[in-house]
PDB file of N, CA and C in Angstrom:
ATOM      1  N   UNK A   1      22.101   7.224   2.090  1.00  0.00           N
ATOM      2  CA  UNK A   1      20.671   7.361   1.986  1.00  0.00           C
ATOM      3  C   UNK A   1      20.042   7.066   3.337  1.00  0.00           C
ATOM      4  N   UNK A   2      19.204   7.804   3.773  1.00  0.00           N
ATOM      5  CA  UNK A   2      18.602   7.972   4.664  1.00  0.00           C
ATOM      6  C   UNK A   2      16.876   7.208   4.405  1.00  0.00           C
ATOM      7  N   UNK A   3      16.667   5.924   5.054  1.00  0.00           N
ATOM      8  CA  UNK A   3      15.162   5.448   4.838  1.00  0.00           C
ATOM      9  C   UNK A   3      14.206   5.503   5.798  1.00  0.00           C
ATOM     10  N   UNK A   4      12.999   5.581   5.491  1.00  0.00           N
ATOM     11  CA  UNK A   4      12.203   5.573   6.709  1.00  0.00           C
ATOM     12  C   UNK A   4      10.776   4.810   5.906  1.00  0.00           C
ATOM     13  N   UNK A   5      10.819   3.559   7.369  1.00  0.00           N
ATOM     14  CA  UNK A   5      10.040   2.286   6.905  1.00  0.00           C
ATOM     15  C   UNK A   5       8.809   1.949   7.788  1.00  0.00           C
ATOM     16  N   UNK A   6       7.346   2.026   7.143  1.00  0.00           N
ATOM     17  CA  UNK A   6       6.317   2.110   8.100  1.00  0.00           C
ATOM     18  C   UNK A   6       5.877   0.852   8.025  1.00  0.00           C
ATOM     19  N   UNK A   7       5.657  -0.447   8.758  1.00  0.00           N
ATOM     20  CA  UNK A   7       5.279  -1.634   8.257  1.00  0.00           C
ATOM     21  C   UNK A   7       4.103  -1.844   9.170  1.00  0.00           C
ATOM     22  N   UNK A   8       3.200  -2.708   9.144  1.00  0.00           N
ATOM     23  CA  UNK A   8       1.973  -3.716   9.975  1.00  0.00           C
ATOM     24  C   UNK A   8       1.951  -4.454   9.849  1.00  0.00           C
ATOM     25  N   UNK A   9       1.888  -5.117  10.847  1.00  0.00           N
ATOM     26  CA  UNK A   9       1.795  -6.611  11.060  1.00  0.00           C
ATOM     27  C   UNK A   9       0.588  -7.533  10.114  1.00  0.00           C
ATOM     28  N   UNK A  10      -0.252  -6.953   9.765  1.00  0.00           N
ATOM     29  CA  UNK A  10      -1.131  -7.938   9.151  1.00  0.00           C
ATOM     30  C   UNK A  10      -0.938  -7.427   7.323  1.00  0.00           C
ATOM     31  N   UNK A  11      -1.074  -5.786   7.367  1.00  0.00           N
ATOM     32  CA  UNK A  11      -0.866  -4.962   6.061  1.00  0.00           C
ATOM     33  C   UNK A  11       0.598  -5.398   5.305  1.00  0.00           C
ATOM     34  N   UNK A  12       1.284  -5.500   6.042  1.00  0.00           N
ATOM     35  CA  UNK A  12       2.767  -5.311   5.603  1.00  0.00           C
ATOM     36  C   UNK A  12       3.585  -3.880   5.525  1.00  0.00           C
ATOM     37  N   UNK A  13       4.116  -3.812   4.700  1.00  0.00           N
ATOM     38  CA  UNK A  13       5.149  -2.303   4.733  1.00  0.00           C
ATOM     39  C   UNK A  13       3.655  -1.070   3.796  1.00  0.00           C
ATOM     40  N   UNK A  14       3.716  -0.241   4.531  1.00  0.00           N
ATOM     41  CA  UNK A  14       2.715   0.782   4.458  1.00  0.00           C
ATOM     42  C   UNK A  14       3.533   1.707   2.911  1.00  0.00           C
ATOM     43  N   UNK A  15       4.571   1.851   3.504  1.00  0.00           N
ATOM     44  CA  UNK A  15       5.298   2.995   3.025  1.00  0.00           C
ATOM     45  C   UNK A  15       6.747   2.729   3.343  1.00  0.00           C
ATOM     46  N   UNK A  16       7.696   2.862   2.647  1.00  0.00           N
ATOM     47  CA  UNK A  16       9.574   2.620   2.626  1.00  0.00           C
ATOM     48  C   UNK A  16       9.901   3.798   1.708  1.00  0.00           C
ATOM     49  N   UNK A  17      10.140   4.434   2.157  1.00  0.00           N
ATOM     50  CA  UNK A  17      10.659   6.064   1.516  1.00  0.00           C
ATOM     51  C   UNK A  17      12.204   6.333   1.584  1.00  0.00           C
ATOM     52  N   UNK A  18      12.993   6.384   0.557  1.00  0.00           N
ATOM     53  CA  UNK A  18      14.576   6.849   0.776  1.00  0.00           C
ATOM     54  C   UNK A  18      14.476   8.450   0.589  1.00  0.00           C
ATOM     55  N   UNK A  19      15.608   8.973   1.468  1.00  0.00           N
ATOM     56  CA  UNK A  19      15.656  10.399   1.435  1.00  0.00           C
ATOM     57  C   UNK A  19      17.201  10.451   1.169  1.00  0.00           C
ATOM     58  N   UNK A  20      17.730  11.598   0.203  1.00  0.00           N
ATOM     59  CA  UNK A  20      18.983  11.810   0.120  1.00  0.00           C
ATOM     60  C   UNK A  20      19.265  12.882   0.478  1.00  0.00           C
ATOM     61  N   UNK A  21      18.147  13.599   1.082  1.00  0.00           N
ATOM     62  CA  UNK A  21      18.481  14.842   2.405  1.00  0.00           C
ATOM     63  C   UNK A  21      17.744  14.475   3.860  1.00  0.00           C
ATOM     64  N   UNK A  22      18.966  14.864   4.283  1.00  0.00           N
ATOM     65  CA  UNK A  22      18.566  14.380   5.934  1.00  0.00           C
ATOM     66  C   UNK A  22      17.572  15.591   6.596  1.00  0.00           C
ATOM     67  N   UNK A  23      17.210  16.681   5.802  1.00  0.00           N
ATOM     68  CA  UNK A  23      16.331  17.421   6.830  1.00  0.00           C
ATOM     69  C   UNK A  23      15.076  17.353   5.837  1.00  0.00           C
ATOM     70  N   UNK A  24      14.809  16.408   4.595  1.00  0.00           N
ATOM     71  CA  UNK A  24      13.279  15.939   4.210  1.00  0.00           C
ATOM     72  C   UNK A  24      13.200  14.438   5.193  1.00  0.00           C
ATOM     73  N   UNK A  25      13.949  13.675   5.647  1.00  0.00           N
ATOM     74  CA  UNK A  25      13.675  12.524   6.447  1.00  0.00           C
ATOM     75  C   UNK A  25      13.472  13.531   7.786  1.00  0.00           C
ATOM     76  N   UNK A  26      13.898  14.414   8.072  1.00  0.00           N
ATOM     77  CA  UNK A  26      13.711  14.608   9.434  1.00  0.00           C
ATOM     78  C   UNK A  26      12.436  15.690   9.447  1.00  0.00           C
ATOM     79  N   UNK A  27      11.752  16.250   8.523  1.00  0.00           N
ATOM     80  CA  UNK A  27      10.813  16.681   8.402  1.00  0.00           C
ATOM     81  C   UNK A  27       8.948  15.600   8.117  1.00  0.00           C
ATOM     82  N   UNK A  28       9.600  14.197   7.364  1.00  0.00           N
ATOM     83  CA  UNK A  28       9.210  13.632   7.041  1.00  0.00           C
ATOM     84  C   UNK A  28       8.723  12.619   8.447  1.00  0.00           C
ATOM     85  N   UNK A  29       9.827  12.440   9.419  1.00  0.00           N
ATOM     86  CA  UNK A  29       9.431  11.649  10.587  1.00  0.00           C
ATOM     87  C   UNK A  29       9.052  12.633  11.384  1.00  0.00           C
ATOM     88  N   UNK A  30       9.082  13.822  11.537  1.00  0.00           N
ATOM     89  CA  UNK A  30       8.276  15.254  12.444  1.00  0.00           C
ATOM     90  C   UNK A  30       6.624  14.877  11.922  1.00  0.00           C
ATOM     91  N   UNK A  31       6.451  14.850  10.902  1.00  0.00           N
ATOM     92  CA  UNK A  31       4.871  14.822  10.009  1.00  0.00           C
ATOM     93  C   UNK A  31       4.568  13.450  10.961  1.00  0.00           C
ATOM     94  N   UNK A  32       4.943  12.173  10.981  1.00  0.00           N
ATOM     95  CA  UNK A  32       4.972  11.075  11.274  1.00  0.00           C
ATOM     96  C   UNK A  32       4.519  11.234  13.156  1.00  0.00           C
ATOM     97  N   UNK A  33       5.693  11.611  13.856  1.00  0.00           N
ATOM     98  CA  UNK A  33       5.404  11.831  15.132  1.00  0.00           C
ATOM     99  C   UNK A  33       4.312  12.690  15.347  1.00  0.00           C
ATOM    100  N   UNK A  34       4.084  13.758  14.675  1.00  0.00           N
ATOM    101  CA  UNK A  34       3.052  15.078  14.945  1.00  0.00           C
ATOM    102  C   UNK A  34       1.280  13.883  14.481  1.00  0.00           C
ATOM    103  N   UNK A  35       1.257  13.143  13.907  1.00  0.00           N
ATOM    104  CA  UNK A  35       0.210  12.208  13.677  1.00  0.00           C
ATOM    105  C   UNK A  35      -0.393  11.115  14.561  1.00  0.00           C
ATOM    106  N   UNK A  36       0.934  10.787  15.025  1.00  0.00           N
ATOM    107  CA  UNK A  36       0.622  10.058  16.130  1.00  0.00           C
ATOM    108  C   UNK A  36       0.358  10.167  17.592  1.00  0.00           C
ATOM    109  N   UNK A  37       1.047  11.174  18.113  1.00  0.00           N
ATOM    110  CA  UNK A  37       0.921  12.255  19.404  1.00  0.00           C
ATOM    111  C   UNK A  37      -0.165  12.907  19.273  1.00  0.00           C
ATOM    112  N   UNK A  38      -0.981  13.618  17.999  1.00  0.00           N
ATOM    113  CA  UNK A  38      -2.204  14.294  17.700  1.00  0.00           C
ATOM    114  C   UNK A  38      -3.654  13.321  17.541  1.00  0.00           C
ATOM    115  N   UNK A  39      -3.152  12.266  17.883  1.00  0.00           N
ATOM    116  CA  UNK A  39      -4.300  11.158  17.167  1.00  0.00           C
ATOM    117  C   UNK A  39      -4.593  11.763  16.116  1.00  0.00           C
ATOM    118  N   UNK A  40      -4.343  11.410  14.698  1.00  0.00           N
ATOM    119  CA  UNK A  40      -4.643  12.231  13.969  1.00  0.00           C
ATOM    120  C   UNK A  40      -4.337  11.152  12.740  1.00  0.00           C
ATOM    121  N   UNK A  41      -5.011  11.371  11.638  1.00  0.00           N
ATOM    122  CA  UNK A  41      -4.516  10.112  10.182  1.00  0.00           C
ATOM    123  C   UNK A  41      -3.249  11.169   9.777  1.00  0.00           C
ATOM    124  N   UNK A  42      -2.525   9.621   9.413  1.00  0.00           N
ATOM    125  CA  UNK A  42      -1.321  10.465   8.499  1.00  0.00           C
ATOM    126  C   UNK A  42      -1.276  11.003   7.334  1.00  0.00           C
ATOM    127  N   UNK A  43      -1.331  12.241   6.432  1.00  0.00           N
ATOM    128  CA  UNK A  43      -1.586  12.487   5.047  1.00  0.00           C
ATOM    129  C   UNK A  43      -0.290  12.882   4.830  1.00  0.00           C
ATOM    130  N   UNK A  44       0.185  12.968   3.622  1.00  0.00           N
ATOM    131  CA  UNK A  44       1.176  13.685   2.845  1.00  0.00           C
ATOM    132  C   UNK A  44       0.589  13.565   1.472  1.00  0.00           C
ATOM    133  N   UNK A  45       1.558  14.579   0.730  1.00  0.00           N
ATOM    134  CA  UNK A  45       1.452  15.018  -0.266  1.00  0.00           C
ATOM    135  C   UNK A  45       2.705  15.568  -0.960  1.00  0.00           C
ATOM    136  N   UNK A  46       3.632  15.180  -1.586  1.00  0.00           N
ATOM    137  CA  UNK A  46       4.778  15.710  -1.998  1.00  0.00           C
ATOM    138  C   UNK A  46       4.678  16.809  -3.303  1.00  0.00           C
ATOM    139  N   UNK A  47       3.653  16.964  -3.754  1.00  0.00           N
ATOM    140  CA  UNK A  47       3.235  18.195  -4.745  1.00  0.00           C
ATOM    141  C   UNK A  47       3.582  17.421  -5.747  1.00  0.00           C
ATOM    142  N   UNK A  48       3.829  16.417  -5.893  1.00  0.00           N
ATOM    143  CA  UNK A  48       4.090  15.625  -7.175  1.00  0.00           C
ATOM    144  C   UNK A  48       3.655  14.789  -8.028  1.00  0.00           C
ATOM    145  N   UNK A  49       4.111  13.664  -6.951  1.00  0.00           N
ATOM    146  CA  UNK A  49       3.541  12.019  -7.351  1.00  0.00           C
ATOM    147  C   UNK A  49       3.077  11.508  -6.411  1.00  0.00           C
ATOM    148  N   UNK A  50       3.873  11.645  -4.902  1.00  0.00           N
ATOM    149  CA  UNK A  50       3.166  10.563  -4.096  1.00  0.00           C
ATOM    150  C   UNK A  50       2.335  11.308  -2.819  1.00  0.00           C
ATOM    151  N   UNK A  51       1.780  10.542  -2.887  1.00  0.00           N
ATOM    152  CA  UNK A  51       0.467  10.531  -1.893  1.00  0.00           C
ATOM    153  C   UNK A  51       0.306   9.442  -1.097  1.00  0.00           C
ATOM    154  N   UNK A  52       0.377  10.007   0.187  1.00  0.00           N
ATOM    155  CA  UNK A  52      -0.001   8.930   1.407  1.00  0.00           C
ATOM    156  C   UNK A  52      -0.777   9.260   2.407  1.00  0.00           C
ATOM    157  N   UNK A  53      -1.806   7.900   2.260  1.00  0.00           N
ATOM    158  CA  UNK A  53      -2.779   8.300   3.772  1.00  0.00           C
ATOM    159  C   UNK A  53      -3.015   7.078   4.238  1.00  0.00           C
ATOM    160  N   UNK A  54      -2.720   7.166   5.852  1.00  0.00           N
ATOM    161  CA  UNK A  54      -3.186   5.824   6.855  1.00  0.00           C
ATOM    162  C   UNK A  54      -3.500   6.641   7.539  1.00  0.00           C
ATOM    163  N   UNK A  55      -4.967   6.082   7.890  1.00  0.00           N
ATOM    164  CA  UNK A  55      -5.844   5.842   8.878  1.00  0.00           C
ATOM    165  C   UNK A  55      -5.315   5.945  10.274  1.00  0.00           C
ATOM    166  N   UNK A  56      -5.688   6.564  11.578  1.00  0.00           N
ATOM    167  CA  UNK A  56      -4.605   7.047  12.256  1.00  0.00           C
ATOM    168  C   UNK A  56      -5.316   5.280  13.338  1.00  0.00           C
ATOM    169  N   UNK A  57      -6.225   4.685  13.021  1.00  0.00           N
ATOM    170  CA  UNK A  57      -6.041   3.109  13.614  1.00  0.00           C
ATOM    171  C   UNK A  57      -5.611   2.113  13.484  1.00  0.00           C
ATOM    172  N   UNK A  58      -4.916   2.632  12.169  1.00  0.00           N
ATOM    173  CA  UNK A  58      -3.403   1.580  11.680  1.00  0.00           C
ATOM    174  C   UNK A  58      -2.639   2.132  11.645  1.00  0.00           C
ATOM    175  N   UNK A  59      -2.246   3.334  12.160  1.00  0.00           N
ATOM    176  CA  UNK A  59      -1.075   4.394  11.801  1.00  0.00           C
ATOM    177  C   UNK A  59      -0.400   3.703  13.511  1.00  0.00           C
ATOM    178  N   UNK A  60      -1.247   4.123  14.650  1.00  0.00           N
ATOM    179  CA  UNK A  60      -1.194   3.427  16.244  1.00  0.00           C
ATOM    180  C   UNK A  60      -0.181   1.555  16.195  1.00  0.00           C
ATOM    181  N   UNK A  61      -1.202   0.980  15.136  1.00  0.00           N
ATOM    182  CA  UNK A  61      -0.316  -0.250  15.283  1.00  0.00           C
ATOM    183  C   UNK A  61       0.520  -0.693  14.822  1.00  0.00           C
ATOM    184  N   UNK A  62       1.032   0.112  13.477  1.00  0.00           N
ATOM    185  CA  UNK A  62       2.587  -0.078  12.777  1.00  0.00           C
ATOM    186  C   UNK A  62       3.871   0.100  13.932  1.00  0.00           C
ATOM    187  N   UNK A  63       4.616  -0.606  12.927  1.00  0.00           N
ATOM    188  CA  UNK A  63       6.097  -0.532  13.786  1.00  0.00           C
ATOM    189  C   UNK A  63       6.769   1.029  12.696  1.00  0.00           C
ATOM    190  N   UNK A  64       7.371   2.149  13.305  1.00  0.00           N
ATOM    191  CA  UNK A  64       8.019   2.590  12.237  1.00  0.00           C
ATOM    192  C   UNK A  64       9.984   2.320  12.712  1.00  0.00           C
ATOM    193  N   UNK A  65      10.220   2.170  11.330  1.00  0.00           N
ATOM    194  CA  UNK A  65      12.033   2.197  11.407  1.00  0.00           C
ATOM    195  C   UNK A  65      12.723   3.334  11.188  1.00  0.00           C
ATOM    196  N   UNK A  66      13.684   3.895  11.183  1.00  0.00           N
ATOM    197  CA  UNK A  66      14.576   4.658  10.503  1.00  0.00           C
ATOM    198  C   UNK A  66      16.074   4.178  10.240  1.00  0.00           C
ATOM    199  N   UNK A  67      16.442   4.183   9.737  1.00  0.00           N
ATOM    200  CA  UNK A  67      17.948   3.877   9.231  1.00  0.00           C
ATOM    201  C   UNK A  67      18.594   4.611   8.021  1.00  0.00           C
ATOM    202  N   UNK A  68      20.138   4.872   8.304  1.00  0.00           N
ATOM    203  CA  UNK A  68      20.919   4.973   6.925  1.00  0.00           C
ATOM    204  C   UNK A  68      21.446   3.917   6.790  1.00  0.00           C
ATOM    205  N   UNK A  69      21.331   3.828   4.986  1.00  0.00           N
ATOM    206  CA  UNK A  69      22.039   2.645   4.322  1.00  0.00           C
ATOM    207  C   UNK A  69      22.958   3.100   3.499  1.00  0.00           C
ATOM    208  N   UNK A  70      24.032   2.080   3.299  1.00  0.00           N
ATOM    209  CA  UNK A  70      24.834   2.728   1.755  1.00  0.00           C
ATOM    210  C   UNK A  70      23.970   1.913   0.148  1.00  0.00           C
ATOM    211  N   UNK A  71      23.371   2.673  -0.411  1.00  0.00           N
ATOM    212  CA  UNK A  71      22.958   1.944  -1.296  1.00  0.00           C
ATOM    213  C   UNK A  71      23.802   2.622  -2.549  1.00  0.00           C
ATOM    214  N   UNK A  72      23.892   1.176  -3.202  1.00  0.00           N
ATOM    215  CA  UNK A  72      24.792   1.574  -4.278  1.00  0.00           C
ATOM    216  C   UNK A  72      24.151   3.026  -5.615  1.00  0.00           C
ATOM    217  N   UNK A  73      24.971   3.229  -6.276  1.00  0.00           N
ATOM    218  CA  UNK A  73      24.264   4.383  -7.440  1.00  0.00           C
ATOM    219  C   UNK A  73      23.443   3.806  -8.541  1.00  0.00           C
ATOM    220  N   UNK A  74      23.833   2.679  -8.662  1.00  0.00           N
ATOM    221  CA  UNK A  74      23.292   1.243  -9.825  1.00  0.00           C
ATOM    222  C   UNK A  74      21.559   1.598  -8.736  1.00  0.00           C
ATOM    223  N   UNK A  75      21.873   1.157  -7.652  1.00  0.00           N
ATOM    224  CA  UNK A  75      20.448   0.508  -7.097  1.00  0.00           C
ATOM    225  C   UNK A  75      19.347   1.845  -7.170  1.00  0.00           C
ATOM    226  N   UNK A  76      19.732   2.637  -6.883  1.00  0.00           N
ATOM    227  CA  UNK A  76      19.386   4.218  -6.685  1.00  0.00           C
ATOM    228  C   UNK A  76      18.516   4.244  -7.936  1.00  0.00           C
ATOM    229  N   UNK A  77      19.538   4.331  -9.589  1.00  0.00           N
ATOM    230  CA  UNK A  77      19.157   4.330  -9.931  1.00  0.00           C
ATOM    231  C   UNK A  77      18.099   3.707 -10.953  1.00  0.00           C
ATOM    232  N   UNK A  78      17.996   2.979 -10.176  1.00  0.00           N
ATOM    233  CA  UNK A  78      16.972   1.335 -10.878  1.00  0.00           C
ATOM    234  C   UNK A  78      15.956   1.988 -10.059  1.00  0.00           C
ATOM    235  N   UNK A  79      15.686   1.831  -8.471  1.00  0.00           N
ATOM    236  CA  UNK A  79      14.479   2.274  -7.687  1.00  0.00           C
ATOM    237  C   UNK A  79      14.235   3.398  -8.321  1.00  0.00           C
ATOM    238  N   UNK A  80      14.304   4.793  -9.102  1.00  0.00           N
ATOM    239  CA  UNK A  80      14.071   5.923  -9.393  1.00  0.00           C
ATOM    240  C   UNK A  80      13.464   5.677 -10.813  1.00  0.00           C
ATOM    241  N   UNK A  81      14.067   4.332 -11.942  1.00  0.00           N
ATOM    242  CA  UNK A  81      13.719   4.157 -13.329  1.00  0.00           C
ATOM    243  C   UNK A  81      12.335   3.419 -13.248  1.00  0.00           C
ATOM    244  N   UNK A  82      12.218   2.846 -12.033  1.00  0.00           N
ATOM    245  CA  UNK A  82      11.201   1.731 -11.958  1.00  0.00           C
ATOM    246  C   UNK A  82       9.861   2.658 -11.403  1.00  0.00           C
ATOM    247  N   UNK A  83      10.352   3.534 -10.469  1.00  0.00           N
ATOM    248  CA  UNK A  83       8.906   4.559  -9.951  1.00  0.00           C
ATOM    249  C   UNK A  83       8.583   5.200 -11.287  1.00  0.00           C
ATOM    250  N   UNK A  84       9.847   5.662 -12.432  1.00  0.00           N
ATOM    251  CA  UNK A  84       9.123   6.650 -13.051  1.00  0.00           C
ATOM    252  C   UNK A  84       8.215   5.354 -14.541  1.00  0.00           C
ATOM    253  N   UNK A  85       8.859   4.418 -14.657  1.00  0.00           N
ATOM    254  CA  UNK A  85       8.157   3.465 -15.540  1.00  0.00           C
ATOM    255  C   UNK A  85       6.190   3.616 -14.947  1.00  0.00           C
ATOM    256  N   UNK A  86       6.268   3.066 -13.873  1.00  0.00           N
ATOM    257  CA  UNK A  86       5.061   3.136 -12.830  1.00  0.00           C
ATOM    258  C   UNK A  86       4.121   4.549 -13.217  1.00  0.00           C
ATOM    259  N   UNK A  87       4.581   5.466 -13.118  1.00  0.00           N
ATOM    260  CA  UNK A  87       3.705   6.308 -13.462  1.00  0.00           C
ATOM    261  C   UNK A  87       2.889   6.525 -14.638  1.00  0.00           C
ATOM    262  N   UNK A  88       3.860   6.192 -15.917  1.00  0.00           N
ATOM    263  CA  UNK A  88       3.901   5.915 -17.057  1.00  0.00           C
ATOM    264  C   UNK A  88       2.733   4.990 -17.593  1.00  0.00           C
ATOM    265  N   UNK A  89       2.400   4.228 -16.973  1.00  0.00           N
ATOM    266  CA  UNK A  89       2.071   2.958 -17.465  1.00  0.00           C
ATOM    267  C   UNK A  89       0.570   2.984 -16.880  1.00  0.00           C
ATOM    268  N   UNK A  90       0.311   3.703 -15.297  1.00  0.00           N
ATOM    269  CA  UNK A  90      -1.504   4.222 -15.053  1.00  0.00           C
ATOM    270  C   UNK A  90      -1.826   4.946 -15.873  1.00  0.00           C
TER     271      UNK A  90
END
């Protein structure tokens, strides 16, 4: 799994997104760089469920990460039972 982790120092973690394709993380940190080089707020929209927008004057002072992890299939699928509980329940 491929993650990509937007945090601030005062906010905390903005956004922690796992990808299990490496060309939606690498499309996903293109959107990311193209926001920040453009001065520009970050939006997405996955046509689905999630929705993200920072402000491009906290977008400037986050740290962002990228990393692959091995996360187990147990954990995978707990983070995936727990987003879809979440929806469920607004």
């Amino acid at each position: 799994m491929k993650r990509v982790k937007i945090a601030h120092n005062k906010l905390g973690t903005i956004c922690d997104r796992c990808f299990d394709d490496g060309v939606q993380m690498k499309l996903f940190v293109k959107l990311i760089h193209v926001s920040i080089v453009k001065k520009e707020s970050l939006d997405y929209y996955d046509g689905n469920c999630d929705f993200l927008y920072v402000p491009y004057n906290i977008l400037r002072k986050c740290v962002i990460v990228t990393d692959e992890t091995n996360v187990s299939l147990t954990e995978h699928f707990y983070k995936n039972q727990k987003k879809s509980k979440s929806l469920f329940t607004n």
